[in-house]
Protein backbone atom coordinates (compact mmCIF):
# COMPACT_ATOMS: atom_id res chain seq x y z
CA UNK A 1 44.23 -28.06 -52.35
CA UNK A 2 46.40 -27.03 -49.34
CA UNK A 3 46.34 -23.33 -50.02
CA UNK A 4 44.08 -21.17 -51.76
CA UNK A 5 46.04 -18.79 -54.55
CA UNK A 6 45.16 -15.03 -54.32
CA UNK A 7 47.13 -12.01 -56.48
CA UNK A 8 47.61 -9.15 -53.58
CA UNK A 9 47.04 -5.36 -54.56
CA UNK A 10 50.31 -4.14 -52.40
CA UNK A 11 50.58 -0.72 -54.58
CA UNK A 12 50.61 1.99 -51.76
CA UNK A 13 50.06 -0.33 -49.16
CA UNK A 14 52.25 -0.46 -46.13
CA UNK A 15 54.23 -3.76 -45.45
CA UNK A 16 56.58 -4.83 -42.62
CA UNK A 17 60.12 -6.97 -42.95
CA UNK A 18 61.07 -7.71 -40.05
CA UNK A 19 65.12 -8.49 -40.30
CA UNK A 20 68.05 -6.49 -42.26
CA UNK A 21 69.49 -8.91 -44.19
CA UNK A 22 70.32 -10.49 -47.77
CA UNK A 23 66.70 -12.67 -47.32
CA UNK A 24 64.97 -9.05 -46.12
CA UNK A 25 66.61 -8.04 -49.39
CA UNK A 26 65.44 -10.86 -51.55
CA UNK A 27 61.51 -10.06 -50.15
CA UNK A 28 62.00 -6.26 -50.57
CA UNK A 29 62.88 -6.00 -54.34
CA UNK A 30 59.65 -8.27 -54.69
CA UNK A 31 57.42 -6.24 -52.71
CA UNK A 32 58.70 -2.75 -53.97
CA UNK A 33 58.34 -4.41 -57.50
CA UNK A 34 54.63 -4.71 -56.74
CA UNK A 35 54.66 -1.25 -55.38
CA UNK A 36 54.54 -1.97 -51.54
CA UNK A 37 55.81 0.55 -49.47
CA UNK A 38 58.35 -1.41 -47.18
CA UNK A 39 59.09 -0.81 -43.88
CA UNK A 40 61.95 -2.85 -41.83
CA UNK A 41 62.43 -3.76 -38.16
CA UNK A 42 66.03 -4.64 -37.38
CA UNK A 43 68.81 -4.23 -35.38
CA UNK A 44 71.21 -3.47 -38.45
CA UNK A 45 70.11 -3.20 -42.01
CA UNK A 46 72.10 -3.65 -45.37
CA UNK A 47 73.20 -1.17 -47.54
CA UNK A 48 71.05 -2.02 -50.56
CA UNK A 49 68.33 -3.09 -48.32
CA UNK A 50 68.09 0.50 -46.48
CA UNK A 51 68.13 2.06 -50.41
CA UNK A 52 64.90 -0.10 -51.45
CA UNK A 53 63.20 1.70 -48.19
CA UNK A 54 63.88 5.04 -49.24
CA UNK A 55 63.30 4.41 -52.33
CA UNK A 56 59.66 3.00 -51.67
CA UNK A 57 59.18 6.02 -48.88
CA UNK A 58 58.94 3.47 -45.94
CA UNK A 59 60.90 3.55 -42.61
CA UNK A 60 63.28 1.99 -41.12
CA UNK A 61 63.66 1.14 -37.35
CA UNK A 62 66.76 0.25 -35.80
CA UNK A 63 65.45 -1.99 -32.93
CA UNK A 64 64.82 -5.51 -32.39
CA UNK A 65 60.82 -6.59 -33.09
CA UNK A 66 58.89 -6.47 -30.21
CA UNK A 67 55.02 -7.10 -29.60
CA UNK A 68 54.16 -3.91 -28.82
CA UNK A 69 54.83 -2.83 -32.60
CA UNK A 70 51.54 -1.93 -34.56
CA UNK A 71 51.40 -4.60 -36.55
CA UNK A 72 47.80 -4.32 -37.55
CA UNK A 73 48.97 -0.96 -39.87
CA UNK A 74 50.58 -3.30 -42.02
CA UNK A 75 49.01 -5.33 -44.80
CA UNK A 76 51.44 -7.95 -44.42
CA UNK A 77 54.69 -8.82 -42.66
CA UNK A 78 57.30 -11.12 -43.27
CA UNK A 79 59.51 -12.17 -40.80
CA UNK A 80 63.13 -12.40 -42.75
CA UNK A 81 65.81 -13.00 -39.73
CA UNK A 82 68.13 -15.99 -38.97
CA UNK A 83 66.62 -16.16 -35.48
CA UNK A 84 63.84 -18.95 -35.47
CA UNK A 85 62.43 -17.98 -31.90
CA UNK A 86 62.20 -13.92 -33.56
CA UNK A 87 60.01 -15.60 -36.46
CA UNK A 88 57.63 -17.82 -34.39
CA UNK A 89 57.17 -14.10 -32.23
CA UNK A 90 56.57 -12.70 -35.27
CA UNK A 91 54.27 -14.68 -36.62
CA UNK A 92 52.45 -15.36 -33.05
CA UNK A 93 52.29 -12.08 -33.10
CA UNK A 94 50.53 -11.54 -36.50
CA UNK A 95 48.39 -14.29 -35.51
CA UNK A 96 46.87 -12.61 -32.82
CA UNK A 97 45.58 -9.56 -35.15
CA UNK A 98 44.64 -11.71 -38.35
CA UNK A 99 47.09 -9.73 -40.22
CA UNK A 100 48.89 -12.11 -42.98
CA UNK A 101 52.76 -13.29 -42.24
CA UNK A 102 55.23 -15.10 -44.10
CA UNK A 103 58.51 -16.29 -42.35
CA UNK A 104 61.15 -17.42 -44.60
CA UNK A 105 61.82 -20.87 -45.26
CA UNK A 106 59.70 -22.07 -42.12
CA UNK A 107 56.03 -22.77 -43.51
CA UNK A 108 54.41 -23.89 -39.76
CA UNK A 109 55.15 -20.34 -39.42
CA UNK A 110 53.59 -19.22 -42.70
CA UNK A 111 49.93 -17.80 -43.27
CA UNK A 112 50.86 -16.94 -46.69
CA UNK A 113 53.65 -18.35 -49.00
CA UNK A 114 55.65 -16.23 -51.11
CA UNK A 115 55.55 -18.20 -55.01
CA UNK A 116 57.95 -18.70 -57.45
CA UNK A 117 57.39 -15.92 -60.28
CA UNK A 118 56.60 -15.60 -64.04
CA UNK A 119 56.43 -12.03 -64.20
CA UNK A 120 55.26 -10.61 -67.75
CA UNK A 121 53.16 -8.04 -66.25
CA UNK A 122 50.35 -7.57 -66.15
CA UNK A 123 50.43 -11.48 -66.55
CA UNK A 124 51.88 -12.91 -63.75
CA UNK A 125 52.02 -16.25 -62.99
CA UNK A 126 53.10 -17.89 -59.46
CA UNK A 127 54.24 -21.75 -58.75
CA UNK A 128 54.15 -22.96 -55.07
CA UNK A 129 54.54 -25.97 -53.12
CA UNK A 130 52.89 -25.28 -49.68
CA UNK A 131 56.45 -24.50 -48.93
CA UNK A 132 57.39 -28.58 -49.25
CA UNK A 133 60.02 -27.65 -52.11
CA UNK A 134 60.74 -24.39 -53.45
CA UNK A 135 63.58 -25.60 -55.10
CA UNK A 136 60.94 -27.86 -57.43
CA UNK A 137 58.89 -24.78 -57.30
CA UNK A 138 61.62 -22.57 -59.10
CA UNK A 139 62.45 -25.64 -61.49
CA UNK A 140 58.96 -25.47 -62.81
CA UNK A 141 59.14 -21.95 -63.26
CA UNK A 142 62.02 -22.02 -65.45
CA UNK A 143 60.49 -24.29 -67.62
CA UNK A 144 57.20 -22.23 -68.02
CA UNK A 145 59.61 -19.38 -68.15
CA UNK A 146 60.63 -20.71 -71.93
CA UNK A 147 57.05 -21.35 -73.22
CA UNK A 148 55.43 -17.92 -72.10
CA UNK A 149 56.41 -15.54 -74.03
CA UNK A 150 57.56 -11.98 -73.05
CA UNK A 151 54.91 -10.73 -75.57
CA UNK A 152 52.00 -12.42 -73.60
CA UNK A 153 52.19 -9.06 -71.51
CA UNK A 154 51.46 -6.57 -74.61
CA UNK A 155 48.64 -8.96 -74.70
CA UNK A 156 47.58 -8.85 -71.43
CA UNK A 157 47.59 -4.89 -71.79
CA UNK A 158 46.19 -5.06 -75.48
CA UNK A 159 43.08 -6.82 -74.27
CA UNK A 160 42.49 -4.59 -70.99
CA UNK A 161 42.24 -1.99 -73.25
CA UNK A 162 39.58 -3.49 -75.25
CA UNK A 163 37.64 -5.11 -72.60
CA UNK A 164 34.91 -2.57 -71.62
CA UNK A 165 34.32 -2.34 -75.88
CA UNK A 166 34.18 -6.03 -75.78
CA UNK A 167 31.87 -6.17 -73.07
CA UNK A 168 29.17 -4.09 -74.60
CA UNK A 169 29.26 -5.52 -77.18
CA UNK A 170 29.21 -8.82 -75.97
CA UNK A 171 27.25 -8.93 -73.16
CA UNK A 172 26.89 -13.16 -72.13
CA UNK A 173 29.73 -13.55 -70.20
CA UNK A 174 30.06 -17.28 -72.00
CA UNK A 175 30.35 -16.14 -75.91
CA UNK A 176 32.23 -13.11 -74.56
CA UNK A 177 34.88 -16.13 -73.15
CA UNK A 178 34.48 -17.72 -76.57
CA UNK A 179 35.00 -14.77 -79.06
CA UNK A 180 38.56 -14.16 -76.41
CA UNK A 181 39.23 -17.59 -77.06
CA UNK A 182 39.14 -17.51 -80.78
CA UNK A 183 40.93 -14.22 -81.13
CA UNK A 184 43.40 -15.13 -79.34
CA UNK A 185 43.99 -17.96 -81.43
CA UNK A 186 43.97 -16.24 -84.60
CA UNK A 187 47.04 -13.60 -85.75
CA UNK A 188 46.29 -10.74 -83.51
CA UNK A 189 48.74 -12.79 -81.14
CA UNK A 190 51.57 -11.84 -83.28
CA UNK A 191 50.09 -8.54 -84.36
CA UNK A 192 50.40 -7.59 -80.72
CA UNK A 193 54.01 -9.35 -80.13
CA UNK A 194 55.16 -7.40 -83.00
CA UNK A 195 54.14 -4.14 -81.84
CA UNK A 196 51.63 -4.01 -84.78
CA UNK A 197 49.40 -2.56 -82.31
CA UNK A 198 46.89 -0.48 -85.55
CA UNK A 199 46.93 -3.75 -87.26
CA UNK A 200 45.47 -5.82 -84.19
CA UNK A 201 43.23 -2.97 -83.95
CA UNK A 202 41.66 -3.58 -87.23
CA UNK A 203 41.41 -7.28 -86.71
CA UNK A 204 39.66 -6.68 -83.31
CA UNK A 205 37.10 -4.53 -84.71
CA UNK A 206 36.77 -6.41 -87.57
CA UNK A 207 35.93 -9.66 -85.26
CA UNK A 208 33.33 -7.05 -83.32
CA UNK A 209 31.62 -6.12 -86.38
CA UNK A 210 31.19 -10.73 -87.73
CA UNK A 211 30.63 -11.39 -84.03
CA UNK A 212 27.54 -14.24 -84.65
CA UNK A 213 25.95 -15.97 -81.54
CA UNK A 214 28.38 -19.18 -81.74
CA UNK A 215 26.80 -22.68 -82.74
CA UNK A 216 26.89 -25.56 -80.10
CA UNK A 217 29.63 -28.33 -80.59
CA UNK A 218 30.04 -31.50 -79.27
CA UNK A 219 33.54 -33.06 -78.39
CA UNK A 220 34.01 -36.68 -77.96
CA UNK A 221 36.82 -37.25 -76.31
CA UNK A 222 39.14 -40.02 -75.14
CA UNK A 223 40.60 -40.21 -71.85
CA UNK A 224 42.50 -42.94 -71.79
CA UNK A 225 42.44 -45.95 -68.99
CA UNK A 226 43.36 -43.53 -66.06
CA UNK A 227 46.90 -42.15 -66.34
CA UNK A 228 46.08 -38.29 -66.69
CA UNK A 229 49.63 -37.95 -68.11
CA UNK A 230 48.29 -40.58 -71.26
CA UNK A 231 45.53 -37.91 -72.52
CA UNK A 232 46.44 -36.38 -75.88
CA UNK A 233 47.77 -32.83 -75.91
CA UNK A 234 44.14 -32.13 -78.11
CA UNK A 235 42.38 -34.53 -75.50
CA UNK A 236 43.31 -31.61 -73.10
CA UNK A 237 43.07 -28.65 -74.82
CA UNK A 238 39.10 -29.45 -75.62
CA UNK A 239 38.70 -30.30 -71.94
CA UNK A 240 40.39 -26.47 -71.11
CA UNK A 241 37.41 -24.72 -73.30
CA UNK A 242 34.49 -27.07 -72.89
CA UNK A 243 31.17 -25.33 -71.31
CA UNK A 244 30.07 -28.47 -70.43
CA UNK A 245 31.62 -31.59 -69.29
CA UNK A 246 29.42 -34.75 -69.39
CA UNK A 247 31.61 -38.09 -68.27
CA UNK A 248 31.10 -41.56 -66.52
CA UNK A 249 32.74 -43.10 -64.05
CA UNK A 250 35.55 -44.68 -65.63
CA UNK A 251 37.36 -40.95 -66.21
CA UNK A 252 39.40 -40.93 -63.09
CA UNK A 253 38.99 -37.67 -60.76
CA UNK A 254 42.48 -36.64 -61.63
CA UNK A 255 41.69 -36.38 -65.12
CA UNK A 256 38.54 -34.23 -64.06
CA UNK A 257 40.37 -31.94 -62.00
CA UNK A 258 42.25 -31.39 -66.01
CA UNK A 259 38.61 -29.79 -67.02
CA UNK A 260 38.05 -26.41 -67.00
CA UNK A 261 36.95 -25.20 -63.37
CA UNK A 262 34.06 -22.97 -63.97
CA UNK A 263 32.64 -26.11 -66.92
CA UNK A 264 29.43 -27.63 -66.19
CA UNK A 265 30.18 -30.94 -64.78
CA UNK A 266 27.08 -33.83 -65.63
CA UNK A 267 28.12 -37.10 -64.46
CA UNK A 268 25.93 -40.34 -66.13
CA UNK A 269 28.33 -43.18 -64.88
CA UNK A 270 27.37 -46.50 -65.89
CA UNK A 271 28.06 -49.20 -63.91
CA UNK A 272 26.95 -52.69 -64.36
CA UNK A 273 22.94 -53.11 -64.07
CA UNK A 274 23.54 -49.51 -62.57
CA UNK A 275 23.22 -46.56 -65.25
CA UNK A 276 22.69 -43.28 -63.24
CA UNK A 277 21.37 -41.86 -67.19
CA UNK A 278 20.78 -44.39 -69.75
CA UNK A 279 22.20 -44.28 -73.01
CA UNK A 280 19.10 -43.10 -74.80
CA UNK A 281 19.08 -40.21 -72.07
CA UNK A 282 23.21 -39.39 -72.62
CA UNK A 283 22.24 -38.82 -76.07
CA UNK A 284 19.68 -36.41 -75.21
CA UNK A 285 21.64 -34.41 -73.29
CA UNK A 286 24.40 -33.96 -76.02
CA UNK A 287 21.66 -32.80 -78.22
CA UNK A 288 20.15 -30.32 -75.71
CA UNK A 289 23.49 -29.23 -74.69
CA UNK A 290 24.85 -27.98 -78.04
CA UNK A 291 21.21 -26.68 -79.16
CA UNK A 292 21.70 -24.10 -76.39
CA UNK A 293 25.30 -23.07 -78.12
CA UNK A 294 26.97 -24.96 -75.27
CA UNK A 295 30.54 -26.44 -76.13
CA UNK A 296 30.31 -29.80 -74.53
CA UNK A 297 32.71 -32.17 -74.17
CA UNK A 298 31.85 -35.69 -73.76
CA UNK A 299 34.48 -37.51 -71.80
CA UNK A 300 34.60 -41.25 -71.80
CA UNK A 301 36.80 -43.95 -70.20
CA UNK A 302 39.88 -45.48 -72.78
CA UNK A 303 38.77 -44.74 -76.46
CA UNK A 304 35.30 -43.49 -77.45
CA UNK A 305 35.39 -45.98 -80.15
CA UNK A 306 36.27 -49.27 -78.75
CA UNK A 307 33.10 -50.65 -76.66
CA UNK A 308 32.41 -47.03 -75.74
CA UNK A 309 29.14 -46.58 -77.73
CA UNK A 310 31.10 -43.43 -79.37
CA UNK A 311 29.32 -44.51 -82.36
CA UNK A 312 25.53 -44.20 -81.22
CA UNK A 313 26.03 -40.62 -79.73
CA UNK A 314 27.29 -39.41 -82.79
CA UNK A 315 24.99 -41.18 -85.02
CA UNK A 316 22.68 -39.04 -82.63
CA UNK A 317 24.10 -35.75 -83.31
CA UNK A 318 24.76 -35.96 -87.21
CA UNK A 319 20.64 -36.64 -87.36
CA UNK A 320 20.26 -33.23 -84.84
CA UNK A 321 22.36 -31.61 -87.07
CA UNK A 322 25.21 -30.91 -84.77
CA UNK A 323 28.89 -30.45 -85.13
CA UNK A 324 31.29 -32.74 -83.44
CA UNK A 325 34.96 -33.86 -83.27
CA UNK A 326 36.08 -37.13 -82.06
CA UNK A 327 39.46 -37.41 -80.18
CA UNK A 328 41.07 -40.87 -80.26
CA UNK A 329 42.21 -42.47 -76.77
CA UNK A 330 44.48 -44.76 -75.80
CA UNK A 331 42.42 -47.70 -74.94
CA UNK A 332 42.31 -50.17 -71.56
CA UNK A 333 43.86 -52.98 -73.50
CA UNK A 334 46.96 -50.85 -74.76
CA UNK A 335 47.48 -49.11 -71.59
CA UNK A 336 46.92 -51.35 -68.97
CA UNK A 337 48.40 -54.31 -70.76
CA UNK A 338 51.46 -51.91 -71.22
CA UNK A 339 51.28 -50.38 -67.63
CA UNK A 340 51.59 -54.43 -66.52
CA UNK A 341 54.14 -55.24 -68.75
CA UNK A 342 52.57 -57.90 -71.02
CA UNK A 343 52.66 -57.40 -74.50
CA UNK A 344 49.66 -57.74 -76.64
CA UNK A 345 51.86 -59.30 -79.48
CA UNK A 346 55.22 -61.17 -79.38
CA UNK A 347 57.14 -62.52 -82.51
CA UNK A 348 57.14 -65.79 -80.33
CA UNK A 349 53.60 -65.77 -78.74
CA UNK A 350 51.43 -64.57 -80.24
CA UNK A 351 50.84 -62.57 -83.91
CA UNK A 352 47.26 -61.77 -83.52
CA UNK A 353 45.02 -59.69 -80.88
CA UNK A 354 41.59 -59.22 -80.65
CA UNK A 355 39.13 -57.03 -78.79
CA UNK A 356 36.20 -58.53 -76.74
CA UNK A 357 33.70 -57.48 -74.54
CA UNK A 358 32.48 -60.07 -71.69
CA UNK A 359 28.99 -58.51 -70.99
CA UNK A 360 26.79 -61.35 -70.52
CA UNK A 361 23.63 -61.61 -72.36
CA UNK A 362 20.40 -63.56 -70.04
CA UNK A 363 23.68 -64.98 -68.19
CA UNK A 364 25.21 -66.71 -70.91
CA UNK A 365 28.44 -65.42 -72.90
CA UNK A 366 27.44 -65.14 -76.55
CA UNK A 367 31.08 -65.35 -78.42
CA UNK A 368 32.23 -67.33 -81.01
CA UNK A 369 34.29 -69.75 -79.30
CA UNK A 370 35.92 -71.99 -81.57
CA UNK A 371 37.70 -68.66 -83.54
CA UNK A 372 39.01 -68.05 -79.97
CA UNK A 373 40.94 -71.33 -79.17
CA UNK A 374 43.84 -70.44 -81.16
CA UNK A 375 47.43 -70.77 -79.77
CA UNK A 376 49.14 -67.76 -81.27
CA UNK A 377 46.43 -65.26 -80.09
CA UNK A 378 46.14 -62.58 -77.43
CA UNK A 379 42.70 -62.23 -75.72
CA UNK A 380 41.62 -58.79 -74.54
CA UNK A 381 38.11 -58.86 -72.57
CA UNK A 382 36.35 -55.94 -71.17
CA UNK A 383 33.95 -55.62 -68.94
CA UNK A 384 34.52 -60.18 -68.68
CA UNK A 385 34.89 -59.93 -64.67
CA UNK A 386 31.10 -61.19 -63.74
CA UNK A 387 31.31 -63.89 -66.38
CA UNK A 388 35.15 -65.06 -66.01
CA UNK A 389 34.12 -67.90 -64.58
CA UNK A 390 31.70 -69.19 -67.62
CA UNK A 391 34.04 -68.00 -70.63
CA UNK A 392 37.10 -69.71 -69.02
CA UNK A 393 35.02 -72.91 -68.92
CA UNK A 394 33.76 -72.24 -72.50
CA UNK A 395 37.28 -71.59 -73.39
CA UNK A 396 38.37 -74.69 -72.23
CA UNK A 397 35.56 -77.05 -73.49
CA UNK A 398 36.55 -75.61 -77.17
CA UNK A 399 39.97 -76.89 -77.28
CA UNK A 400 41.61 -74.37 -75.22
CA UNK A 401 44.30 -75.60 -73.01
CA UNK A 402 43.75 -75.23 -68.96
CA UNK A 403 46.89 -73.79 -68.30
CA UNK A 404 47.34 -71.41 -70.97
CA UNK A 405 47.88 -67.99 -68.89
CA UNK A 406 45.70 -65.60 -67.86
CA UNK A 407 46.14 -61.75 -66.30
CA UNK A 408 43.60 -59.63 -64.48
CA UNK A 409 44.45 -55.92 -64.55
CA UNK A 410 42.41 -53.86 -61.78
CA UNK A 411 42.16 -50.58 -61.94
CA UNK A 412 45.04 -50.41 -65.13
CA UNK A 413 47.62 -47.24 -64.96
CA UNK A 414 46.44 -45.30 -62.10
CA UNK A 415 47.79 -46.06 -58.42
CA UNK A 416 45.75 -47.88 -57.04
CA UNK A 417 46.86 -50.63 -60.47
CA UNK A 418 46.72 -54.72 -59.16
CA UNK A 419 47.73 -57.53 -61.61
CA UNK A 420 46.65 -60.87 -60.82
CA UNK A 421 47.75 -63.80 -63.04
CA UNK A 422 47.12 -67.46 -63.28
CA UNK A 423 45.47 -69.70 -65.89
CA UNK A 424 42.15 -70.28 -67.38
CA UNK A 425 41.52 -73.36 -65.19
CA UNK A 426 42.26 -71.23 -61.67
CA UNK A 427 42.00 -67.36 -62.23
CA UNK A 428 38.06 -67.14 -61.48
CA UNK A 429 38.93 -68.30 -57.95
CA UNK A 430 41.63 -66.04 -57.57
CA UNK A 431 39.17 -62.78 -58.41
CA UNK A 432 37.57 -63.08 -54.50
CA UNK A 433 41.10 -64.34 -52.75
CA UNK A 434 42.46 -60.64 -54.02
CA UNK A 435 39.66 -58.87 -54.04
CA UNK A 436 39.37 -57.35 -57.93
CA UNK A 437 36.97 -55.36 -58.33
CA UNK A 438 35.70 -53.40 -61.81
CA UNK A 439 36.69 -51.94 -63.46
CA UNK A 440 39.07 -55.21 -64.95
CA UNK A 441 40.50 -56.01 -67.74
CA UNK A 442 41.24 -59.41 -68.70
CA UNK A 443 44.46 -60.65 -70.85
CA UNK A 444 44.26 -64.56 -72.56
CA UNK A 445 47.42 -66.02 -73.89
CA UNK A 446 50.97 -67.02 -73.68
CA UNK A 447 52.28 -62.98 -73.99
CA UNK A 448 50.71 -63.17 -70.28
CA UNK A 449 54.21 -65.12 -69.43
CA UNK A 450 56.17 -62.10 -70.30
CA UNK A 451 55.20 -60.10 -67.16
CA UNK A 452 57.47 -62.12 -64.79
CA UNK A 453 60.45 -60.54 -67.08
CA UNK A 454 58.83 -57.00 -68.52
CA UNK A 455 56.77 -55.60 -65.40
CA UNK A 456 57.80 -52.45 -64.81
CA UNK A 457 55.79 -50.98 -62.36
């Protein structure tokens, strides 16, 4: 994170603009919005700009900025002229006194950046770029302009005025989070939208007076192969109110940065021959978890159901007598096949798929071989990398041809994505030669051919 967002309390507070034109202007109506009083340094000063001034009860002074100007009685200036060498002074100037300064479109200059607005006060939300593009800045605030409604600040004011009630009432700053969560999802919303303002009354109180310690809940949850931008919209929304995240090491750290901040974050990654928490432990700690009233959120790698022992945790928690949801992923072989542009099934190639995993057992592959060897048939392995070498030469003592092609996928949808291909009789030797590493997935049949015509990325 290049900056670090704050929300400034300018109400009655003295600030400097330094330059009397149409960008002073633009700054002023934003500051005397917020209540600033605005003072302005300039040789000449617009007409409408000069009327925000009075009309805030600052001063204006008809010089050119110099040094020797008090800066320090000002909570913030903002240096608004067309004169680059007057900004750099200005801000060199600020500099020197730790007082905050913005110059206008010049961020080197900058020790604060003015954000695009969502203003539904007393909600107000701000989009910024580190000054790199406030034109992509203002795009993105047009489109959250559309799905915040204007009503969200009657809410904003509806639930300041209940807070303090809410708060003795509610005194664990987690259930108090939880009982806003759910009323805000039920119709007080609209109540308040409406102006119904008795009737969200009554269904505020009413929640007050069922208010019951809330039961832990477990949510298992796919995220996908990598992409953040593949997680279900539900995916996310469970990740937003979790207490507690617990996830391995195949959820990519842009998915976790998706979580919700203040959420507990236990990681028991599992890595070949290398599990930080074993399963048996995992299980225990979705149980202890949701006994404590916890909302946790169990993140896993691709689909929770698909060689991601989804199955034994929740065996686990229907025996504790826990609730849980499961949210479907999209899993490594749909994503990262698709991501590499080989389709798992082709009219031509290949009208069957199947899901394996490649964990070796004592060092030998236990699969059954001869129902593999079959032309028209895709091949997904997981986890096969370690073993390649031994099921390709299984593969091929069963009947399968040498050169039928073969695709490694490192790494599948995120940046960082390499595809190898070759065939079964030559892709082990290619794993070292490009260095793949884990995790890999591995793609058997003809559809592999496809890529040289359908990659895409």
């Amino acid at each position: 994170m290049d900056i670090f967002p704050i929300s400034l309390k300018l109400q009655g507070q003295a600030c400097l603009l330094v330059g009397g034109g149409h960008i002073a202007y633009r700054k002023a109506l934003l500051l005397a919005k917020a209540g600033a009083i605005i003072h302005v340094v300039s040789p000449e000063i617009e007409p409408d700009l000069i009327e925000i001034v009075h009309s805030t009860h600052g001063q204006y002074h008809a010089e050119k900025f110099n040094a020797d100007i008090s800066l320090s009685s000002y909570r913030l200036v903002i240096a608004a002229t067309n004169d680059k060498a007057v900004n750099q002074n200005v801000f060199e100037a600020c500099e020197n006194l730790n007082v905050l300064v913005n110059s206008v479109d010049d961020p080197p200059h900058c020790r604060f950046m003015v954000p695009a607005i969502i203003d539904r006060s007393p909600l107000v939300v701000s989009v910024a770029t580190n000054g790199a593009s406030p034109v992509l800045a203002r795009q993105i605030r047009t489109q959250l302009e559309a799905s915040i409604p204007h009503g969200m600040g009657k809410l904003a004011d509806f639930s300041g005025k209940w807070r303090k009630i809410v708060k003795e009432k509610i005194s664990n700053p987690d259930e108090r989070r939880i009982f806003w969560e759910d009323l805000y999802a039920s119709p007080l919303k609209e109540q308040v939208f409406n102006d119904h303002v008795t009737e969200a009354d009554l269904l505020i109180e009413q929640a007050l007076t069922e208010w019951q310690k809330p039961k832990g809940e477990v949510y298992l949850v796919g995220a996908g192969p990598g992409d953040p931008e593949l997680l279900t919209l539900k995916a996310l929304r469970l990740m937003q109110q979790a207490d507690v995240i617990i996830y391995d090491r195949l959820v990519s750290p842009e998915i976790m940065e998706l979580c919700r901040r203040d959420a507990e974050k236990v990681y028991v990654g599992k890595a070949r021959s290398n599990h930080s928490v074993p399963q048996d432990g995992i299980n225990a700690l979705l149980v202890q978890y949701a006994v404590q009233g916890k909302r946790v959120c169990r993140l896993k790698g691709g689909d929770p159901f698909i060689f991601g022992r989804g199955g034994e945790e929740i065996q686990e928690l229907f025996d504790a007598g826990i609730a849980f949801q499961v949210v479907p992923g999209i899993t490594a072989a749909s994503g990262c096949s698709a991501y590499a542009g080989i389709p798992l099934t082709h009219r031509d190639y290949a009208q069957s798929v199947r899901f394996l995993t490649g964990h070796l057992k004592e060092g030998s592959p236990e699969l059954p071989w001869q129902e593999l060897v079959y032309e028209n048939q895709t091949l997904v392995l997981y986890m096969g990398l370690v073993g390649l070498e031994k099921i390709c030469e299984k593969l091929i003592a069963h009947g399968q041809r040498a050169n039928m092609p073969v695709a490694l996928i490192s790494k599948g949808t995120t940046p960082e994505q390499k595809v190898v291909v070759g065939t079964l009789a030559d892709i082990a030797s290619k794993v070292e030669a490009n260095h793949i590493q884990a995790p890999t997935l591995t793609i058997i049949g003809e559809v592999v051919s496809l890529r040289e015509q359908l990659q895409w990325r």
